[in-house]
PDB file of N, CA and C in Angstrom:
ATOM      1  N   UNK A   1       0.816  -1.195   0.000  1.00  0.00           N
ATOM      2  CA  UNK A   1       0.000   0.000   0.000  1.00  0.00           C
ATOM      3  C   UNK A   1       0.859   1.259   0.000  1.00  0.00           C
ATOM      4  N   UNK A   2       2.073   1.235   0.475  1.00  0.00           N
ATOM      5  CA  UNK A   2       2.883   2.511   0.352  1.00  0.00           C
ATOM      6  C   UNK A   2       3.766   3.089  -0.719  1.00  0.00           C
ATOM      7  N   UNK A   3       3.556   2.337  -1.542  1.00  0.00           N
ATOM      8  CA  UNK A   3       4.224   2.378  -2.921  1.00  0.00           C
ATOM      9  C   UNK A   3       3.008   3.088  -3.642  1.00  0.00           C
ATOM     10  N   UNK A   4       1.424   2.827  -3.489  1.00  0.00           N
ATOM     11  CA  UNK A   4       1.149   3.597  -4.561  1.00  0.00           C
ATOM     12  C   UNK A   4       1.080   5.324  -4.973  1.00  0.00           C
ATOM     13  N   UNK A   5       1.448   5.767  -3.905  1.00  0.00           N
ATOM     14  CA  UNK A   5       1.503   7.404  -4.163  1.00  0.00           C
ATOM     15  C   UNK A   5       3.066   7.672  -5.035  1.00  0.00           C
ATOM     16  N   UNK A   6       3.856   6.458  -4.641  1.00  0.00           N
ATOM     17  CA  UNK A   6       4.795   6.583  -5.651  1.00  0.00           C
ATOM     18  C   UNK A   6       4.548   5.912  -6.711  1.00  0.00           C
ATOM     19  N   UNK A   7       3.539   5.356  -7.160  1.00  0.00           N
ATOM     20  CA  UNK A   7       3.541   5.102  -8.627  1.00  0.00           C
ATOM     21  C   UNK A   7       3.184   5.959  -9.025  1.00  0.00           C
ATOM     22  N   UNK A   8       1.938   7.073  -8.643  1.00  0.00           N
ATOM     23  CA  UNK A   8       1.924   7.858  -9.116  1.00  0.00           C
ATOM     24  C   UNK A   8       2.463   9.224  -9.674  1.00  0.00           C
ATOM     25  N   UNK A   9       4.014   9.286  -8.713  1.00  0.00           N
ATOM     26  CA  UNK A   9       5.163  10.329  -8.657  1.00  0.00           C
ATOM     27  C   UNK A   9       5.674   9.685 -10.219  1.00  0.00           C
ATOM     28  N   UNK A  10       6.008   8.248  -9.905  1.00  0.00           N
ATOM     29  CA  UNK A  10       6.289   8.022 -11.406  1.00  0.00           C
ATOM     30  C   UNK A  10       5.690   8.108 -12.337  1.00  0.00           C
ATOM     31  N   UNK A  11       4.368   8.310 -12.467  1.00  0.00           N
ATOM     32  CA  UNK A  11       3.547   8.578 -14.048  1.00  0.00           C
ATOM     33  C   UNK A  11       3.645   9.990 -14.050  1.00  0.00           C
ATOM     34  N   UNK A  12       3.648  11.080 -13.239  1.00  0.00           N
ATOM     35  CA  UNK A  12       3.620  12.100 -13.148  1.00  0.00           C
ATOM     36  C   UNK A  12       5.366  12.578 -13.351  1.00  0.00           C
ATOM     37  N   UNK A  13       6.404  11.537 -13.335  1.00  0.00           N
ATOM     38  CA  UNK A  13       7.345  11.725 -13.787  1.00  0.00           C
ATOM     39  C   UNK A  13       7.978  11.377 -14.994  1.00  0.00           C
ATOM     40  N   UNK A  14       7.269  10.378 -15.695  1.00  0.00           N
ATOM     41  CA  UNK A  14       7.452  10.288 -17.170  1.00  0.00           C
ATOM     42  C   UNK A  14       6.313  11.311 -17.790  1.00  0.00           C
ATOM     43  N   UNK A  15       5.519  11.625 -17.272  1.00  0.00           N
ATOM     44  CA  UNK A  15       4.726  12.073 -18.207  1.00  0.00           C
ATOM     45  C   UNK A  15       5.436  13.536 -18.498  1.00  0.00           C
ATOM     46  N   UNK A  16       5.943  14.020 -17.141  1.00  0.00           N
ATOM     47  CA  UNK A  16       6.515  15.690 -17.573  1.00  0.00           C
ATOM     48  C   UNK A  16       7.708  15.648 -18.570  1.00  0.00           C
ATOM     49  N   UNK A  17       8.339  13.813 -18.753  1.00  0.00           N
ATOM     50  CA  UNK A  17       9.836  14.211 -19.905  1.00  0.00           C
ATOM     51  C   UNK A  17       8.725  13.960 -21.290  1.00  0.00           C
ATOM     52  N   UNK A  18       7.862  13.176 -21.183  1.00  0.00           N
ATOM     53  CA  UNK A  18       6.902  13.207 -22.547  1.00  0.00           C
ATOM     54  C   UNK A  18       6.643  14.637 -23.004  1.00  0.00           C
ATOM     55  N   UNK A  19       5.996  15.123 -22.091  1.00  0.00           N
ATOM     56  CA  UNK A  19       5.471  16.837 -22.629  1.00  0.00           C
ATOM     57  C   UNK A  19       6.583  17.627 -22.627  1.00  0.00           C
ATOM     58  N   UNK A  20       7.652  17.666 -22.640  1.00  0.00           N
ATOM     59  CA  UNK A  20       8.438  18.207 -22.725  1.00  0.00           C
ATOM     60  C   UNK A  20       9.344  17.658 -23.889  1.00  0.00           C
ATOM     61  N   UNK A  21       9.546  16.961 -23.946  1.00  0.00           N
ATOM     62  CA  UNK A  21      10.287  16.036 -25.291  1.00  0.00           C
ATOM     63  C   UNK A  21       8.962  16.600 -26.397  1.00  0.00           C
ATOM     64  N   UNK A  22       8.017  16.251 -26.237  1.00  0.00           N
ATOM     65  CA  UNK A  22       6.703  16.670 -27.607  1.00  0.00           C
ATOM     66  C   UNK A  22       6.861  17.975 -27.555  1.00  0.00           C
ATOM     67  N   UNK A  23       7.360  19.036 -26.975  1.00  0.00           N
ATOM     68  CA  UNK A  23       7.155  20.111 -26.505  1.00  0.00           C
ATOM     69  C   UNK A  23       8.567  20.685 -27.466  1.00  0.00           C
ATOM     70  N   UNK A  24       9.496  19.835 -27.414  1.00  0.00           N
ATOM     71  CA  UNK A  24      10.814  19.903 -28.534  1.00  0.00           C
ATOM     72  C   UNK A  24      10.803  19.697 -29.597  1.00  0.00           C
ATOM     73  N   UNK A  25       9.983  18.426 -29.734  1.00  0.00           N
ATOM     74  CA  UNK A  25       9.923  17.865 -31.090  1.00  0.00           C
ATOM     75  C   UNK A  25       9.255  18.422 -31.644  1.00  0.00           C
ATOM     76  N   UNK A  26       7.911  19.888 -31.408  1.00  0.00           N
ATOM     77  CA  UNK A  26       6.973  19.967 -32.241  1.00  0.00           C
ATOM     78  C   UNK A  26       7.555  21.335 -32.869  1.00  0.00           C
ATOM     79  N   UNK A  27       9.003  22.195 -31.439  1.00  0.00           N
ATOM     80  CA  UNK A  27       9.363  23.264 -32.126  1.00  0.00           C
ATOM     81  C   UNK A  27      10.591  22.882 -32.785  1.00  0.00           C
ATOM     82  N   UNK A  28      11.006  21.800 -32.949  1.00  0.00           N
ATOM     83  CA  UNK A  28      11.802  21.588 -33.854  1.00  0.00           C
ATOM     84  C   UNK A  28      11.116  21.031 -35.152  1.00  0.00           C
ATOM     85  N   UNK A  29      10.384  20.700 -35.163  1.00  0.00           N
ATOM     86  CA  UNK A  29       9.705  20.320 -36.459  1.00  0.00           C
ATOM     87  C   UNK A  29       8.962  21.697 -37.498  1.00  0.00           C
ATOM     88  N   UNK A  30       8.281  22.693 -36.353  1.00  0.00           N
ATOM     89  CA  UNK A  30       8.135  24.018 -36.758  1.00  0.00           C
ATOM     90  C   UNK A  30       9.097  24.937 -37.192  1.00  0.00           C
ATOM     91  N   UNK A  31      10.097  24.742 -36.621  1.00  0.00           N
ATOM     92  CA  UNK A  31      11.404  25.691 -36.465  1.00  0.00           C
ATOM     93  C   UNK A  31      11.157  26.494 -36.221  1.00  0.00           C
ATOM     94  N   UNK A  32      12.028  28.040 -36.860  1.00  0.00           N
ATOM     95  CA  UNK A  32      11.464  29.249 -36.480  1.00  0.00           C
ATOM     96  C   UNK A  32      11.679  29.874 -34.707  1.00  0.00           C
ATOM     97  N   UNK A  33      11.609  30.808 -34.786  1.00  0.00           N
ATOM     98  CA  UNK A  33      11.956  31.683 -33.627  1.00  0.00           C
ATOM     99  C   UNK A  33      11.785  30.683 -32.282  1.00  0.00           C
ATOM    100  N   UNK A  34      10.758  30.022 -31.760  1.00  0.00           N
ATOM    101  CA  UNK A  34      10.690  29.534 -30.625  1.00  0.00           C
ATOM    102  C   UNK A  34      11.961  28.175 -30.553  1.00  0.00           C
ATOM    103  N   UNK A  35      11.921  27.789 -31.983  1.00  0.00           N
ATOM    104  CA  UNK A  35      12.796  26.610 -31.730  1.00  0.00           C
ATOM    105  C   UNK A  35      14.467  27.124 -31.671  1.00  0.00           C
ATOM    106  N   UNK A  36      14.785  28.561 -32.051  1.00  0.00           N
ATOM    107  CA  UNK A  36      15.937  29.065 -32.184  1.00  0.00           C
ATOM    108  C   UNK A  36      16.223  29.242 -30.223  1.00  0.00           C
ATOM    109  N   UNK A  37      14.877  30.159 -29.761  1.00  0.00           N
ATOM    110  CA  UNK A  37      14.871  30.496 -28.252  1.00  0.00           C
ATOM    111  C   UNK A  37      15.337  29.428 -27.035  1.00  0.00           C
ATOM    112  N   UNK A  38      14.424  28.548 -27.515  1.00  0.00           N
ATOM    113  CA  UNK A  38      14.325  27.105 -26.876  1.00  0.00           C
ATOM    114  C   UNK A  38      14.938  25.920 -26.971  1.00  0.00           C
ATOM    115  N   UNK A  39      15.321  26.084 -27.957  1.00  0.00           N
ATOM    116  CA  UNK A  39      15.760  24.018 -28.100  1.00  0.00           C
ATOM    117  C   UNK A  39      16.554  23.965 -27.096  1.00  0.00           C
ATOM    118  N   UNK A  40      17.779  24.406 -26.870  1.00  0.00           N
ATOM    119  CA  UNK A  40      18.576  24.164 -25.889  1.00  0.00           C
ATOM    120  C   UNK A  40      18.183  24.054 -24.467  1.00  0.00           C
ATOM    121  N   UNK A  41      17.058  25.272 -23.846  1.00  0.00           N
ATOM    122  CA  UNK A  41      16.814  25.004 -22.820  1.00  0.00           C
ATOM    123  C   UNK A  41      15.730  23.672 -23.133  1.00  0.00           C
ATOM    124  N   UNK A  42      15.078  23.372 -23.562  1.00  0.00           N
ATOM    125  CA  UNK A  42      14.029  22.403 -23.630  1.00  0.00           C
ATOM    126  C   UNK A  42      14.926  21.062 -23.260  1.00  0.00           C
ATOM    127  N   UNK A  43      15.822  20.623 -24.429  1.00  0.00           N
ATOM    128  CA  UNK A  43      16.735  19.804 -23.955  1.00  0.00           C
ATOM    129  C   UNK A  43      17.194  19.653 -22.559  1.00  0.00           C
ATOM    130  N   UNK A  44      17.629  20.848 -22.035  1.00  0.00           N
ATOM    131  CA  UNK A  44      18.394  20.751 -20.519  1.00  0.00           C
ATOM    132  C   UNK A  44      17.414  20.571 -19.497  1.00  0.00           C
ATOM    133  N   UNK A  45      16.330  20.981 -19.825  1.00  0.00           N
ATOM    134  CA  UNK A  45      15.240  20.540 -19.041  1.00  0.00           C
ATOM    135  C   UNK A  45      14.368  18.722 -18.950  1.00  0.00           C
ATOM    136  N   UNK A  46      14.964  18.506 -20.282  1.00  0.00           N
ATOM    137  CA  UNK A  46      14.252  17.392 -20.737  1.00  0.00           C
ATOM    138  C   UNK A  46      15.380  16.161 -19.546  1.00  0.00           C
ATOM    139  N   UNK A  47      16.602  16.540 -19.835  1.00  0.00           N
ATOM    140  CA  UNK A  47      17.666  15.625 -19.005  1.00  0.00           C
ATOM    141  C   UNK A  47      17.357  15.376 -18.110  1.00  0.00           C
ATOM    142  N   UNK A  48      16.941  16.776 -17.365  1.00  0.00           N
ATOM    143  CA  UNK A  48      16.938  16.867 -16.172  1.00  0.00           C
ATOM    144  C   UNK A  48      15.699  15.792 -15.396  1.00  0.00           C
ATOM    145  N   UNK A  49      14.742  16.359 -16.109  1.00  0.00           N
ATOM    146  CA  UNK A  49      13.466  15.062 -15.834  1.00  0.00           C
ATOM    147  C   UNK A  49      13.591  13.969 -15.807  1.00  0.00           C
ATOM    148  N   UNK A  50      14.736  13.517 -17.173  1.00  0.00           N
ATOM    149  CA  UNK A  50      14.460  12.124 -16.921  1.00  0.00           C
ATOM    150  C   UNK A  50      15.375  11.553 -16.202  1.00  0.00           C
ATOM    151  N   UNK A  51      16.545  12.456 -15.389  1.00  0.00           N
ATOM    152  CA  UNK A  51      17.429  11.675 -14.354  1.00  0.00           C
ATOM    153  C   UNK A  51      16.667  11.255 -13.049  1.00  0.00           C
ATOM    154  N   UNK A  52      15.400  12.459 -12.860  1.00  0.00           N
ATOM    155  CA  UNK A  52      14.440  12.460 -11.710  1.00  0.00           C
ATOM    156  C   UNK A  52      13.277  11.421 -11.952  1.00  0.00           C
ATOM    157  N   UNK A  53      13.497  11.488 -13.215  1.00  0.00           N
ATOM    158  CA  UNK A  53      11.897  10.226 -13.740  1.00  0.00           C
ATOM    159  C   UNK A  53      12.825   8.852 -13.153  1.00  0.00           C
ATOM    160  N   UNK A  54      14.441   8.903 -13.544  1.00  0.00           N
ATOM    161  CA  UNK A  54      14.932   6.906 -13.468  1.00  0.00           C
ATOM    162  C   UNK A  54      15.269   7.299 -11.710  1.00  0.00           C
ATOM    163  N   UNK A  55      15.507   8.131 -11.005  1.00  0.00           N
ATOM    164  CA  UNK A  55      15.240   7.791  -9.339  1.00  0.00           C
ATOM    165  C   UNK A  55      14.413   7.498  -9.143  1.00  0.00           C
ATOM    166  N   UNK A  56      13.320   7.971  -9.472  1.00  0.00           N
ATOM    167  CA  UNK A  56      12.191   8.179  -8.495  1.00  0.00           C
ATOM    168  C   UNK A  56      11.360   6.331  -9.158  1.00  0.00           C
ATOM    169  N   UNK A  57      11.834   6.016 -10.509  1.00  0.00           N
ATOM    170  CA  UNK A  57      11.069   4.858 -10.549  1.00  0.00           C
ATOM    171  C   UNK A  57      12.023   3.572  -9.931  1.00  0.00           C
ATOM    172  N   UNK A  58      13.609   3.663  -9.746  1.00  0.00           N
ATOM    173  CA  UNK A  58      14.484   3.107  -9.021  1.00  0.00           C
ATOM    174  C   UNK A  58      13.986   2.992  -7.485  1.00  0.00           C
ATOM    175  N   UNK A  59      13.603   4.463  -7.047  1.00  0.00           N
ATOM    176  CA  UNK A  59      12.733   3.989  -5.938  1.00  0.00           C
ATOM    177  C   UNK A  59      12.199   3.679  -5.603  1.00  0.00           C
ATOM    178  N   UNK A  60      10.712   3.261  -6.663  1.00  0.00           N
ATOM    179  CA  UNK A  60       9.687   2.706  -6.686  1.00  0.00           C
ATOM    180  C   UNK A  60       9.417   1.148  -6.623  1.00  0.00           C
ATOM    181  N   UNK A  61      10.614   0.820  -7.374  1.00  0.00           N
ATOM    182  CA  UNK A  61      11.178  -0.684  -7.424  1.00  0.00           C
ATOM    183  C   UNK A  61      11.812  -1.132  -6.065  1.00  0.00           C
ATOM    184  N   UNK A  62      12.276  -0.342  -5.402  1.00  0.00           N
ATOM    185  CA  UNK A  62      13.186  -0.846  -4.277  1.00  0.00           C
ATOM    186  C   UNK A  62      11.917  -0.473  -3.241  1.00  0.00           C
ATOM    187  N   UNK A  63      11.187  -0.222  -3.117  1.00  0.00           N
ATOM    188  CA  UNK A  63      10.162   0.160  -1.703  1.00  0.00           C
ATOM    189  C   UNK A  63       8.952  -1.079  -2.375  1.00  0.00           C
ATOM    190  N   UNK A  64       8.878  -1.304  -3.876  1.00  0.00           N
ATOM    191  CA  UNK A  64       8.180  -2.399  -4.126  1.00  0.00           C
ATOM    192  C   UNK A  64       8.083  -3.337  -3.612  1.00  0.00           C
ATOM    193  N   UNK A  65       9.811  -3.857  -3.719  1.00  0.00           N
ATOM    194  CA  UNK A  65      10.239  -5.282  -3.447  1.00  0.00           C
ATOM    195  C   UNK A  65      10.335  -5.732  -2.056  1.00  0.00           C
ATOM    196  N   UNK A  66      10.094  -4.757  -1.340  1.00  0.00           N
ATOM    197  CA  UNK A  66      10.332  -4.801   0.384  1.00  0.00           C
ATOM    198  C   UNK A  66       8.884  -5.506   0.690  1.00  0.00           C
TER     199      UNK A  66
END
């Protein structure tokens, strides 16, 4: 029972590198000014999520298995 508020940290943590990755891919596919502004930060943001998306589901696995 104490794992499920962390499953939900984890859907709520892949889902923010999804919208954010679609969020790259759609201004890189547009190009143009936002994708000139952004790509880079979008990227550095995108990393960043998903180092926090593979803890937090690493944690999820290890409080699972207990």
């Amino acid at each position: 029972m104490q794992d499920k508020p962390l499953f939900f940290l984890v859907v709520v943590a892949v889902g923010a590198v999804v919208a954010i990755l679609a969020t790259g891919l759609g201004g890189f596919a547009r190009g143009g000014e936002f994708n000139r502004r952004n790509s880079n930060r979008l990227m550095r943001w995108r990393i960043i999520a998903q180092a926090i998306a593979i803890a937090v589901i690493l944690l999820y696995i290890t409080v699972a298995h207990r």
